[in-house]
N, C-alpha and C. Protein backbone atom coordinates (compact mmCIF):
# COMPACT_ATOMS: atom_id res chain seq x y z
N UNK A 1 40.21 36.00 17.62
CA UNK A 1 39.96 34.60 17.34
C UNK A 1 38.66 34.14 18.00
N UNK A 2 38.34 34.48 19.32
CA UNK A 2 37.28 33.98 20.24
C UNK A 2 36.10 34.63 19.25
N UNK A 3 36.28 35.65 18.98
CA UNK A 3 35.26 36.85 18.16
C UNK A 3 34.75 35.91 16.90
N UNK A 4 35.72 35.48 16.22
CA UNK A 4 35.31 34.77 14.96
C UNK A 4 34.87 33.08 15.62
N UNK A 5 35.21 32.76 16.13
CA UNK A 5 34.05 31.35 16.26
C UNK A 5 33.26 31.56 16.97
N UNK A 6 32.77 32.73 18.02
CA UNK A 6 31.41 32.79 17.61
C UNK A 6 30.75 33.43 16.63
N UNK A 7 30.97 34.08 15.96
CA UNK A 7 30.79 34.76 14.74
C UNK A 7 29.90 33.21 13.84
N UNK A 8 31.29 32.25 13.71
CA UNK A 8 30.92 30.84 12.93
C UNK A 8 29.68 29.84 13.72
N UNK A 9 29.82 30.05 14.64
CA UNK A 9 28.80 29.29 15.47
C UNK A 9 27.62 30.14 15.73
N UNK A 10 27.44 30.94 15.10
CA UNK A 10 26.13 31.70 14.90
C UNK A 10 25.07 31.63 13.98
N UNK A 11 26.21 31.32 13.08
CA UNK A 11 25.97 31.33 11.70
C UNK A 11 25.81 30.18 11.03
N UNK A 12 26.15 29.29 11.69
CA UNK A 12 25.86 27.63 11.43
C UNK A 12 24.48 27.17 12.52
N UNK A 13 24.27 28.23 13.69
CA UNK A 13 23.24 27.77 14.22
C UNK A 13 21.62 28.11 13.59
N UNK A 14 22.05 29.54 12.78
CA UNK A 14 21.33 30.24 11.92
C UNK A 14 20.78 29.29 10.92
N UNK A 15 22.01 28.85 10.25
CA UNK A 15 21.67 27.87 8.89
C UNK A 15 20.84 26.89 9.53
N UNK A 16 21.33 26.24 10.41
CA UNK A 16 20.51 24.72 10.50
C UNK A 16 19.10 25.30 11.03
N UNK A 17 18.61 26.53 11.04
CA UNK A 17 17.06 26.50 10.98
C UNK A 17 16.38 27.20 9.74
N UNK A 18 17.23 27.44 8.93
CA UNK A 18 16.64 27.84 7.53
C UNK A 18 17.40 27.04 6.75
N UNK A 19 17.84 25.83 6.61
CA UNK A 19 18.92 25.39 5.50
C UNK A 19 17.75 24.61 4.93
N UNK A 20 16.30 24.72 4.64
CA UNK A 20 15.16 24.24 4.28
C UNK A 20 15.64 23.08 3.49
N UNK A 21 16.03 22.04 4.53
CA UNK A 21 16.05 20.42 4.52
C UNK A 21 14.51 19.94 4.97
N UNK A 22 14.92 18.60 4.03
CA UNK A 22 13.07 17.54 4.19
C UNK A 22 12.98 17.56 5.59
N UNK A 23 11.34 17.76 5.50
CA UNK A 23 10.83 17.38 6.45
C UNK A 23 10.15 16.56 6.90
N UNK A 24 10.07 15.45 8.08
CA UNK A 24 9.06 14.58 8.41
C UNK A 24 7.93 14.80 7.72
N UNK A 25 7.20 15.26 7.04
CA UNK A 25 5.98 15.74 7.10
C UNK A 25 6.59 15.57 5.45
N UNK A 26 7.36 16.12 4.66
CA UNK A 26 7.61 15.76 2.97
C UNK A 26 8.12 14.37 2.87
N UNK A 27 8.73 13.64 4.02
CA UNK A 27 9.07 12.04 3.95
C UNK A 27 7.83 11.28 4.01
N UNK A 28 6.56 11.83 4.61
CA UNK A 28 5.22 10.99 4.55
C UNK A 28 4.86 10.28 3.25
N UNK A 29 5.21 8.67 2.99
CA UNK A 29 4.59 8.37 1.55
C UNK A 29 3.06 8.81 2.09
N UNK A 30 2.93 9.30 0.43
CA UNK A 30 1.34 9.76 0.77
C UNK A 30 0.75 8.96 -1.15
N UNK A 31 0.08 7.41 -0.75
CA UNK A 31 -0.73 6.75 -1.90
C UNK A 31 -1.91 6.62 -1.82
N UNK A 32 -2.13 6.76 -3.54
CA UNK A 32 -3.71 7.17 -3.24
C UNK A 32 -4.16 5.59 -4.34
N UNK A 33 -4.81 4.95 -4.81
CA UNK A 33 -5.57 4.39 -5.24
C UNK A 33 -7.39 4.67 -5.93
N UNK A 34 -7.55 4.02 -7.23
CA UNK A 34 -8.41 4.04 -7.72
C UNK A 34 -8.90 3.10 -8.87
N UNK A 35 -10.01 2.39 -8.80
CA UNK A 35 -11.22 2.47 -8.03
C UNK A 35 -10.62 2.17 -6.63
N UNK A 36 -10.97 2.11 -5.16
CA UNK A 36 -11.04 1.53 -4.32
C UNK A 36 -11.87 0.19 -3.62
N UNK A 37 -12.86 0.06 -4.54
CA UNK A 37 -13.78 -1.43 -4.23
C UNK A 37 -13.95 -1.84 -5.74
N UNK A 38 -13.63 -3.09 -5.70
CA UNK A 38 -14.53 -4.08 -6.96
C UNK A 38 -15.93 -5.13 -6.51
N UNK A 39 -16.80 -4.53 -7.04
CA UNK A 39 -17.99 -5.44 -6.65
C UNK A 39 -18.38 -6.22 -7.96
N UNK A 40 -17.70 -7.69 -7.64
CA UNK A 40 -17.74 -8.71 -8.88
C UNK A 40 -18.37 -9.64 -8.99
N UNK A 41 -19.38 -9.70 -10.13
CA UNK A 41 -20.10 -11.15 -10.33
C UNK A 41 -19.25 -11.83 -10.94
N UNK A 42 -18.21 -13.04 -10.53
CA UNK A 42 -18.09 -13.82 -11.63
C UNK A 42 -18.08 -15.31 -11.23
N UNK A 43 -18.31 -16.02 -12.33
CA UNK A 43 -18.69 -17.48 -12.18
C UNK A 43 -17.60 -18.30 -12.37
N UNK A 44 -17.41 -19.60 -11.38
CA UNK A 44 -16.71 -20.56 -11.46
C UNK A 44 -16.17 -20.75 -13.07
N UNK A 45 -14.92 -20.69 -13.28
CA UNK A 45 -14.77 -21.02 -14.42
C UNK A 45 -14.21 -20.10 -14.92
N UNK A 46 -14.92 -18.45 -14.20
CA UNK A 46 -14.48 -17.22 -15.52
C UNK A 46 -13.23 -17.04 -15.09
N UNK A 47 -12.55 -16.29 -15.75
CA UNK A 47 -11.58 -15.41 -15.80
C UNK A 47 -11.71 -13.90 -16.09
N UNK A 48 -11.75 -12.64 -14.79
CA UNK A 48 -11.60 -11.54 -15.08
C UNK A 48 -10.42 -10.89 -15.06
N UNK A 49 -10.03 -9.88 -16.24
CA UNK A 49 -8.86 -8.67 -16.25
C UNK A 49 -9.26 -7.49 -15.61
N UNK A 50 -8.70 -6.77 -14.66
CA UNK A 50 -9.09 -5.76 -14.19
C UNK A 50 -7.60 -4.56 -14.16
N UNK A 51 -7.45 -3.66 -13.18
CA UNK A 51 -6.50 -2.69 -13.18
C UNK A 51 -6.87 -1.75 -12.00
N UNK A 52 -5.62 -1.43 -11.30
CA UNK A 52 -5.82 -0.53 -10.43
C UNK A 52 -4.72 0.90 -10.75
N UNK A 53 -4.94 1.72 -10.40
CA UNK A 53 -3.93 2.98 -10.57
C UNK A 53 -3.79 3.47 -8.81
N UNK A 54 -2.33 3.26 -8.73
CA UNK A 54 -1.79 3.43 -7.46
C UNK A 54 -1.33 4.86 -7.86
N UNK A 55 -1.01 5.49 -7.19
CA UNK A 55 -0.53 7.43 -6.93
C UNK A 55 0.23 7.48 -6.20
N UNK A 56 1.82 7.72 -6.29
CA UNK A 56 2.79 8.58 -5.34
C UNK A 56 2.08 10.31 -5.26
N UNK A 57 1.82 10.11 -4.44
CA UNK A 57 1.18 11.69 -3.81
C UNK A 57 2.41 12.41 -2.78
N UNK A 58 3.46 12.02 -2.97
CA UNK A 58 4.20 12.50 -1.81
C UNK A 58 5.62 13.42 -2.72
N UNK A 59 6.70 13.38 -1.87
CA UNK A 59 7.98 13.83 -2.18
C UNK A 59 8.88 13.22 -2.46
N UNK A 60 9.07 11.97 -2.60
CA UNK A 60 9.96 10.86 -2.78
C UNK A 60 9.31 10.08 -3.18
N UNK A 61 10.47 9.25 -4.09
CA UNK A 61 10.31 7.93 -4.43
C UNK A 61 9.69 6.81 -3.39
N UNK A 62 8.63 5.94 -4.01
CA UNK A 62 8.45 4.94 -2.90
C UNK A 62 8.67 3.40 -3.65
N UNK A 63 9.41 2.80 -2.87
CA UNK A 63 9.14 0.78 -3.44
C UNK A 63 7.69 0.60 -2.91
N UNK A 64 7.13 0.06 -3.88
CA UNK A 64 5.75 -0.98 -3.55
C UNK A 64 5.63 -2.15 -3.30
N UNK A 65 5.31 -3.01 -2.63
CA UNK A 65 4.67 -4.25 -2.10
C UNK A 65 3.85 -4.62 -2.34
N UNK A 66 3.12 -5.39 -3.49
CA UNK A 66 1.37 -5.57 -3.45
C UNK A 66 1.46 -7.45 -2.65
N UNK A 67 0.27 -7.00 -1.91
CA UNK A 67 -0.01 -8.60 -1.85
C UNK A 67 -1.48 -8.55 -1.66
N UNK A 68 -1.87 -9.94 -0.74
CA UNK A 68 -3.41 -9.78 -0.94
C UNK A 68 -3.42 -10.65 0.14
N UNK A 69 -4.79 -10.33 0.75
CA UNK A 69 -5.27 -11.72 1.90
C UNK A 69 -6.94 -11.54 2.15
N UNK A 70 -7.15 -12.45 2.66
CA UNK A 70 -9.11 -12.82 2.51
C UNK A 70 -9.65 -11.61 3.56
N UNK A 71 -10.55 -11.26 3.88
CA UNK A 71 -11.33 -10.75 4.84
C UNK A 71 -12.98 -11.39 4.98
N UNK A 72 -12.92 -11.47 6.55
CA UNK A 72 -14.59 -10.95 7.02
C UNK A 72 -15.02 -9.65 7.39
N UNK A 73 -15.86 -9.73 7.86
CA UNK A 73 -17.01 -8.74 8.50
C UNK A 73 -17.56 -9.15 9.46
N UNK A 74 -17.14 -8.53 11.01
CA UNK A 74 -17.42 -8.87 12.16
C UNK A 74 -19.01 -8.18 12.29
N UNK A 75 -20.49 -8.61 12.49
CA UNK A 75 -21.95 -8.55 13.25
C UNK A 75 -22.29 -7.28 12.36
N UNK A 76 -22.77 -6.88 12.48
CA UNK A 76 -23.83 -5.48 12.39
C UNK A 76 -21.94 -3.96 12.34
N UNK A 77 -21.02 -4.14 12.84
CA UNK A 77 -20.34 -3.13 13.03
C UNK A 77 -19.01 -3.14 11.81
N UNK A 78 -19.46 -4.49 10.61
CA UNK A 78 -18.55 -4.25 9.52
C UNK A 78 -16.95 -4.11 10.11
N UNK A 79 -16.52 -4.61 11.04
CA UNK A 79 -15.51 -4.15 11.52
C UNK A 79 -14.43 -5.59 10.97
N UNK A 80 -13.55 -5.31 9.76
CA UNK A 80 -12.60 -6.61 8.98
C UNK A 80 -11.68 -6.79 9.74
N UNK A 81 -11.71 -8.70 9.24
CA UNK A 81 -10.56 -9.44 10.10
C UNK A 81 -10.08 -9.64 8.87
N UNK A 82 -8.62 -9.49 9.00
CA UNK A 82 -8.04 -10.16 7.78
C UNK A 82 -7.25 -11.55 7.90
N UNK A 83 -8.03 -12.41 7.26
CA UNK A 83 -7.49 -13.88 7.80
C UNK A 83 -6.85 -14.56 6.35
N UNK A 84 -5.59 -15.41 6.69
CA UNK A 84 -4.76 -16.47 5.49
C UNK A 84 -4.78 -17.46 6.57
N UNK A 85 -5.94 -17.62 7.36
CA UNK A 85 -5.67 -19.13 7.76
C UNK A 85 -5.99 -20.24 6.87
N UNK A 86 -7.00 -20.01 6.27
CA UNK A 86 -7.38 -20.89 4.84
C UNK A 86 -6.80 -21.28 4.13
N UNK A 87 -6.16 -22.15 3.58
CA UNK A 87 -5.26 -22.96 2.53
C UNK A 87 -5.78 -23.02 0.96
N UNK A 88 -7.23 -23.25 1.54
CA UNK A 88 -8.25 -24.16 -0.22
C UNK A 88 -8.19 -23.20 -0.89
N UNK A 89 -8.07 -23.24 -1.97
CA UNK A 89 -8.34 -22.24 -3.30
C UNK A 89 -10.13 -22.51 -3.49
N UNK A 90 -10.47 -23.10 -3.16
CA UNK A 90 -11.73 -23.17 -3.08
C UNK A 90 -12.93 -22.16 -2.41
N UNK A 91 -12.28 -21.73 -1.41
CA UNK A 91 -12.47 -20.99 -0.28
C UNK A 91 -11.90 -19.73 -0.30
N UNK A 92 -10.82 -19.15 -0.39
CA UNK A 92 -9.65 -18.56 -0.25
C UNK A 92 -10.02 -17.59 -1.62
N UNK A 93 -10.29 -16.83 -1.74
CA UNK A 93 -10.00 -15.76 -3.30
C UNK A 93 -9.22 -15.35 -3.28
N UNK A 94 -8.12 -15.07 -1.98
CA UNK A 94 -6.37 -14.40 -2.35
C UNK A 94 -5.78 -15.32 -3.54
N UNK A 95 -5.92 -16.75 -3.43
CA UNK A 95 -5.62 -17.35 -4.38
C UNK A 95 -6.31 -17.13 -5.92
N UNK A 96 -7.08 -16.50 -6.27
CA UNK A 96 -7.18 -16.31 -6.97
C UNK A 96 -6.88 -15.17 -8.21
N UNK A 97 -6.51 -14.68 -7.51
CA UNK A 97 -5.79 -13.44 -8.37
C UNK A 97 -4.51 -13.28 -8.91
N UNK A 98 -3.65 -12.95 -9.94
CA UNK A 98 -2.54 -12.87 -10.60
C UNK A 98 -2.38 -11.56 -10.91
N UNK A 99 -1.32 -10.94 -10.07
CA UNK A 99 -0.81 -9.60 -10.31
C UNK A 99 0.23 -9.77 -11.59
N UNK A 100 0.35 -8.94 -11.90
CA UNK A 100 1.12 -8.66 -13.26
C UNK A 100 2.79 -8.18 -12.86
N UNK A 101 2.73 -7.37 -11.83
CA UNK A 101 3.93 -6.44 -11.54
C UNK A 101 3.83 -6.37 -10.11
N UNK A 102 4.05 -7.12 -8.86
CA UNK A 102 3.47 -6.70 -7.81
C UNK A 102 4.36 -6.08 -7.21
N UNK A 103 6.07 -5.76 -7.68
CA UNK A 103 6.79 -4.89 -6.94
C UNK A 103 7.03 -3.44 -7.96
N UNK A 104 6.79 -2.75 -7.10
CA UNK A 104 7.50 -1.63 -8.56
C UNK A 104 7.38 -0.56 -7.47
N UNK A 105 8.64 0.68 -8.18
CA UNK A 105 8.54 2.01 -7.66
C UNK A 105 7.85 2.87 -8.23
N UNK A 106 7.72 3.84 -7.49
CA UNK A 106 6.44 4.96 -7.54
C UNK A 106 7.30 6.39 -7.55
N UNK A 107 7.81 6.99 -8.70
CA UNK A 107 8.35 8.50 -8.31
C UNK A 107 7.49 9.57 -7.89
N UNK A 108 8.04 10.56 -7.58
CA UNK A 108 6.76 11.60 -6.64
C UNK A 108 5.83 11.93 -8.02
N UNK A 109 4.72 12.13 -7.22
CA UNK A 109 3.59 12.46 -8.67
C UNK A 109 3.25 11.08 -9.78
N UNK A 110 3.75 10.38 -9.60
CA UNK A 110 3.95 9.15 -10.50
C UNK A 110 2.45 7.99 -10.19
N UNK A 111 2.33 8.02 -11.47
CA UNK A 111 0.75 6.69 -11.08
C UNK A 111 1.49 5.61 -12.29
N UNK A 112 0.93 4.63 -11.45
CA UNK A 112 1.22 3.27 -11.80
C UNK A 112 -0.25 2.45 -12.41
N UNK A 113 -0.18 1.39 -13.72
CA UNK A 113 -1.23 0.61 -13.61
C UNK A 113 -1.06 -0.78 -13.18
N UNK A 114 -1.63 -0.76 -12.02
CA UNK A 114 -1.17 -2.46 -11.19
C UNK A 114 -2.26 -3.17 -12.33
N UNK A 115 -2.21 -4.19 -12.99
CA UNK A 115 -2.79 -5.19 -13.80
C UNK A 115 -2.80 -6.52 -13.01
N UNK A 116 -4.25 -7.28 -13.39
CA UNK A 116 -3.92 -8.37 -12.95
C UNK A 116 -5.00 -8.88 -13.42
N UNK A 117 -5.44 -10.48 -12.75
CA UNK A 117 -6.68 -11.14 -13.59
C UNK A 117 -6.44 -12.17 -12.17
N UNK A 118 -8.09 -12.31 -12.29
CA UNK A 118 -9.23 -13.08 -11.32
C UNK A 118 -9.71 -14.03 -12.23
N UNK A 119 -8.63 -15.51 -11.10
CA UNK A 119 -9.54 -16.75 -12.00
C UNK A 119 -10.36 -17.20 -11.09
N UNK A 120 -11.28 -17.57 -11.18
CA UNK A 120 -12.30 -18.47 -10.27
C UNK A 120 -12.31 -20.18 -10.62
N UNK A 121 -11.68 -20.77 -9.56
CA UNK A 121 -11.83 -22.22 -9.54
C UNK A 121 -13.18 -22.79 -9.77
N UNK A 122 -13.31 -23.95 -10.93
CA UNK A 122 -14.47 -24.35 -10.96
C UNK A 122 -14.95 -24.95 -9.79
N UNK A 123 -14.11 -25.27 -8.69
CA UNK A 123 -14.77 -25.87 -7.59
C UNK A 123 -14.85 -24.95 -6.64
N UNK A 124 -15.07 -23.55 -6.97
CA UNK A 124 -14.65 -22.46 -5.99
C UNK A 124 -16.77 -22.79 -5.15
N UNK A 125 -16.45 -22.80 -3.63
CA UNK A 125 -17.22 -22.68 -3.14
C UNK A 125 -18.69 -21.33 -3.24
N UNK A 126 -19.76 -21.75 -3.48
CA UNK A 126 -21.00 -20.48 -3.47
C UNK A 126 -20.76 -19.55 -2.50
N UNK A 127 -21.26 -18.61 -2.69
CA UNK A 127 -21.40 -17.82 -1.67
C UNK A 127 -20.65 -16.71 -2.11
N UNK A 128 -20.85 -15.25 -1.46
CA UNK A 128 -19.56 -14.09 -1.52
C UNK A 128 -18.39 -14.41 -0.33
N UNK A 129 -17.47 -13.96 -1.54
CA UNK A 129 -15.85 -14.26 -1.21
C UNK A 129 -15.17 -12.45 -0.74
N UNK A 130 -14.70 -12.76 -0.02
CA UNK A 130 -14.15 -10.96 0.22
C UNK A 130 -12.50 -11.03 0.35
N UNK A 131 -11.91 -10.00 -0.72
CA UNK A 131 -10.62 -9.87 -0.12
C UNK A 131 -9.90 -8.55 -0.79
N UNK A 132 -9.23 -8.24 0.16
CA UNK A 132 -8.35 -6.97 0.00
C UNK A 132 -6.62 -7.04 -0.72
N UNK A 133 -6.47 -6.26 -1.48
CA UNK A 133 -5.19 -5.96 -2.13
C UNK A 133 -4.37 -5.32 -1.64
N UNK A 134 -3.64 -5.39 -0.70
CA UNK A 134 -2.97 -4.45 -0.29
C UNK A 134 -1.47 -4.08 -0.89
N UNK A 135 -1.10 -2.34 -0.43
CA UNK A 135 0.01 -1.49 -1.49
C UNK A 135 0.98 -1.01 -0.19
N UNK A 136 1.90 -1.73 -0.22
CA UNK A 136 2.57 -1.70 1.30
C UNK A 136 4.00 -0.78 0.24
N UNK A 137 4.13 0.14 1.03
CA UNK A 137 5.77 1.30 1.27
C UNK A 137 6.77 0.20 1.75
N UNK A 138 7.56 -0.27 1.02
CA UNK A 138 8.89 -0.54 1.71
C UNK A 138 9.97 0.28 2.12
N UNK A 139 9.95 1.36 2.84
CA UNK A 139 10.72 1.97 3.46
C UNK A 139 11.92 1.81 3.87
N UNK A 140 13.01 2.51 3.20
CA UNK A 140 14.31 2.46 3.98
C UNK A 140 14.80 3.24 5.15
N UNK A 141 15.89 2.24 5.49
CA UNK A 141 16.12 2.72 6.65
C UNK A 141 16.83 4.47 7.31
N UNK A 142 16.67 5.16 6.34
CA UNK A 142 16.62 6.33 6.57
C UNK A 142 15.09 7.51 7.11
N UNK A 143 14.28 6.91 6.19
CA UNK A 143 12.83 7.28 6.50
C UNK A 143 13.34 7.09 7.95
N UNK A 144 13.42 6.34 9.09
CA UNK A 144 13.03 6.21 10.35
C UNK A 144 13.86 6.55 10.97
N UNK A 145 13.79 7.27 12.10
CA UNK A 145 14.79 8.10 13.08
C UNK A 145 14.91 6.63 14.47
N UNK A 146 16.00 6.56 14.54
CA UNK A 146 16.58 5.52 15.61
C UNK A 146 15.86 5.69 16.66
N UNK A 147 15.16 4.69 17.54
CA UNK A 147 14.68 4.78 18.79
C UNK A 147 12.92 5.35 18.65
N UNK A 148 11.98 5.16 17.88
CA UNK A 148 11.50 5.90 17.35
C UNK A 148 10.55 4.78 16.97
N UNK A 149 9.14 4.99 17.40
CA UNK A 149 8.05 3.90 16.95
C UNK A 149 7.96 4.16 15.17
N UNK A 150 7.70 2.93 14.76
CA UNK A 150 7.66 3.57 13.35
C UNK A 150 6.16 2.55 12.82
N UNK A 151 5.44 3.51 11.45
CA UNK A 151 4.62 3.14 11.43
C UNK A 151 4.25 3.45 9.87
N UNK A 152 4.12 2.37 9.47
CA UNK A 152 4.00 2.28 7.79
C UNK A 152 2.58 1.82 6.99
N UNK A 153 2.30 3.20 6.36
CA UNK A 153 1.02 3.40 5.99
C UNK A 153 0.75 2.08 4.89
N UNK A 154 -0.29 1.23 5.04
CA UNK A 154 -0.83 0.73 3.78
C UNK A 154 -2.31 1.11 3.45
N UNK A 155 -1.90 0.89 2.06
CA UNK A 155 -3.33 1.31 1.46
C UNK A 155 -4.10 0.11 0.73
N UNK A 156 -5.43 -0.33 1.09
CA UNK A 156 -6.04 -1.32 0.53
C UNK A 156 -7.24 -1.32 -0.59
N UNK A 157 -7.02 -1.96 -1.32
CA UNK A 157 -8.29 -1.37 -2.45
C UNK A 157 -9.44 -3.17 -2.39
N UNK A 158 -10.55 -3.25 -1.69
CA UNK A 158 -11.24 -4.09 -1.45
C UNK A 158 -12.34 -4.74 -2.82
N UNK A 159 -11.86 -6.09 -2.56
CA UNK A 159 -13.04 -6.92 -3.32
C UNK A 159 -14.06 -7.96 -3.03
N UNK A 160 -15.37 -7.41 -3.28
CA UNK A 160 -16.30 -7.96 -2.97
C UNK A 160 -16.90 -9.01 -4.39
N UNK A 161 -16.65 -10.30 -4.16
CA UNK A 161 -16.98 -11.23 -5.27
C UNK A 161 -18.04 -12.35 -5.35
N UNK A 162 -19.16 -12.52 -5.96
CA UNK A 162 -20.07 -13.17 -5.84
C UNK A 162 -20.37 -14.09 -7.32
């Protein structure tokens, strides 16, 4: 009897290092995006349609998140703040954009076309406007091991509008 459970406890210690279960490293959402910058002339008034293609590059299914918020450019070192302190649509180009689909899942290998359209307020202030789209992983609570810093990749595809 003693003979056979270790026999079983050998053999279960065996398995659990070849029972080639996921690994941290195949749970990585891995998204890719393309184009990554829009550099846009458009004028008070217009209305542009554009499109992005998001990429599950990974092993699993991922939920998507799109949202959006303004950016600067800190001196000479380009280094972005991303600010929604701004309210005005005037000011503000997050407000200006209309996603089409901004939640959707991504199966492994799977590309998506995020659609959307850029209106510009006729009272939209001169000057270049900057803001980023961001493609946030909503992760469940399995992805993350208890006790355990966790840290969730986003990917941003930037617009520069004049």
């Amino acid at each position: 009897m003693a003979k056979r459970l270790v026999l079983i406890s050998l053999i279960s210690l065996i398995l659990m290092f070849i029972d080639g279960g996921v690994t941290a490293q195949e749970l990585s959402p891995t998204l890719g995006v393309a184009p990554h910058t829009f550099e846009l002339d458009v004028l008070p008034g217009e209305e542009r349609f554009e499109k992005i293609k998001v990429f599950n590059q990974s092993k699993m299914p991922i939920p998507i998140s799109t949202g959006l918020t303004d950016f600067t450019a800190v001196d000479e070192t380009g280094q972005m703040i991303f600010d929604k302190t701004s309210q005005d649509p005037s000011f503000a180009s997050r407000f200006w954009f209309e996603i089409e689909n901004p939640n959707f899942i991504l199966d492994p290998g799977e590309m998506e076309e995020v659609k959307f359209k850029i209106s510009v307020p006729e009272n939209a202030e001169p000057g270049g406007k900057y803001a980023v789209m961001l493609f946030e992983p909503q992760l469940p609570s399995y992805y993350f091991e208890e006790g355990q810093p966790r840290a969730i990749p986003v990917i941003g595809v930037l617009f520069l509008i004049s």
